[in-house]
Protein backbone atom coordinates (compact mmCIF):
# COMPACT_ATOMS: atom_id res chain seq x y z
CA UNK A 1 18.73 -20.61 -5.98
CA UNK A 2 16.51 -19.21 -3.83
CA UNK A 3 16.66 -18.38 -0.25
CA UNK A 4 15.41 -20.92 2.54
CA UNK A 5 12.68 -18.94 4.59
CA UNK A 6 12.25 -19.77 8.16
CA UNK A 7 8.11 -20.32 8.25
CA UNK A 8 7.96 -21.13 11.88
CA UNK A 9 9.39 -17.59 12.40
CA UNK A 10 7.37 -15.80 10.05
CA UNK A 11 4.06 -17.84 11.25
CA UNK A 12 5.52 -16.89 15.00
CA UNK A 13 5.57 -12.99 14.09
CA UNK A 14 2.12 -13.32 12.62
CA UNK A 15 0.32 -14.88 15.63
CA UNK A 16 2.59 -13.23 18.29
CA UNK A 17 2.94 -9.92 17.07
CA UNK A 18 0.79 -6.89 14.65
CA UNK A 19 2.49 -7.26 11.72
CA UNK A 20 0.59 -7.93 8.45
CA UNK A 21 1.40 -9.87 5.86
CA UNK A 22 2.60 -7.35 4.25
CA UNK A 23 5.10 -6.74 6.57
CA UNK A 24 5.97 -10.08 7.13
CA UNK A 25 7.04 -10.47 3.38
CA UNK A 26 9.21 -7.51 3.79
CA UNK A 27 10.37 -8.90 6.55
CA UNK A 28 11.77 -12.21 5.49
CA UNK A 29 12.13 -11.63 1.97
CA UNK A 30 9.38 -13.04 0.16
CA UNK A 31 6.12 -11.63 -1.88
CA UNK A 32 3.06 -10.94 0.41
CA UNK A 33 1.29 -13.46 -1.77
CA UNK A 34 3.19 -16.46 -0.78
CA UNK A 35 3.12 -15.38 3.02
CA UNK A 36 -0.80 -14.87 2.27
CA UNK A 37 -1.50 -18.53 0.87
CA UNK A 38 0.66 -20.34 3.08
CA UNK A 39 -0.95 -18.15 5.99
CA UNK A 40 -4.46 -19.12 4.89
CA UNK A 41 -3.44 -23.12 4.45
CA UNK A 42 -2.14 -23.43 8.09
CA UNK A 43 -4.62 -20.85 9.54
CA UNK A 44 -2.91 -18.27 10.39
CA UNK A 45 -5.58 -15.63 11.12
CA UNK A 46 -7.72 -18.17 13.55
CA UNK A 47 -4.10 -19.11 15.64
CA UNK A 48 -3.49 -15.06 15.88
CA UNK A 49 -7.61 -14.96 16.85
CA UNK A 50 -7.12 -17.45 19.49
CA UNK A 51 -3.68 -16.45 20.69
CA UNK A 52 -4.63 -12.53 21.70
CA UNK A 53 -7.84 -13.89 23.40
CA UNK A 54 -5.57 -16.73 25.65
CA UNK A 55 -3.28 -13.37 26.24
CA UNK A 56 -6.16 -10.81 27.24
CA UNK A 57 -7.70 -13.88 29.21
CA UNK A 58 -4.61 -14.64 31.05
CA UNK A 59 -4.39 -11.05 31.82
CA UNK A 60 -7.48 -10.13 32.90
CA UNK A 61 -7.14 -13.17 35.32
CA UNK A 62 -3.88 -11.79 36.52
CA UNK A 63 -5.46 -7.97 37.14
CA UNK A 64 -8.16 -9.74 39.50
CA UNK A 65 -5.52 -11.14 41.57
CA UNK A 66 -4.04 -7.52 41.90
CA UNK A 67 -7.02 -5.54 42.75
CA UNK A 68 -5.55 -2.39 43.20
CA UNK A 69 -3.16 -2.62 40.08
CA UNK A 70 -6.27 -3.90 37.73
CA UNK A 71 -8.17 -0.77 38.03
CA UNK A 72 -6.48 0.46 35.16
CA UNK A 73 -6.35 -2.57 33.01
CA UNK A 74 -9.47 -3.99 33.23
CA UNK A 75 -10.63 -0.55 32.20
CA UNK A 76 -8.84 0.29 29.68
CA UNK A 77 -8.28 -3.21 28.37
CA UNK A 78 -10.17 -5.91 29.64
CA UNK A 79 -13.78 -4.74 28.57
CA UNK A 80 -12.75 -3.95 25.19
CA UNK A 81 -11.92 -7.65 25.08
């Protein structure tokens, strides 16, 4: 019998992290196809989009607050954003 997979972790790791789905299939076990179609039926790829723009946002907006501290961020990281 085969293995229950957790998909709210693997779909968490996706969105939240840089792994691949690649890497998430060697991660929890499973073949990078299944990870791929299940990924594409839920959307995957559009949540990650959305999620590292709400991050960088967030950040930048915390780096104007700190004006001397943002110097380097917003340089290095907000503009390529």
């Amino acid at each position: 019998m085969a293995e229950k997979i957790d998909w709210t972790a693997a779909k968490t790791a996706y969105i939240t992290g840089s792994m691949g789905y690649r890497d998430i299939a060697a991660q929890f076990g499973v073949h990078r196809n299944e990870v791929a179609e299940k990924g594409k039926r839920e959307g995957w790829v559009q949540a990650r989009k959305k999620h590292r723009e709400q991050t960088v946002s967030k950040a930048c907006q915390i780096a104007s607050l700190r004006p001397k501290r943002a110097l380097l961020l917003q340089g290095s990281f907000c503009r390529h954003y």
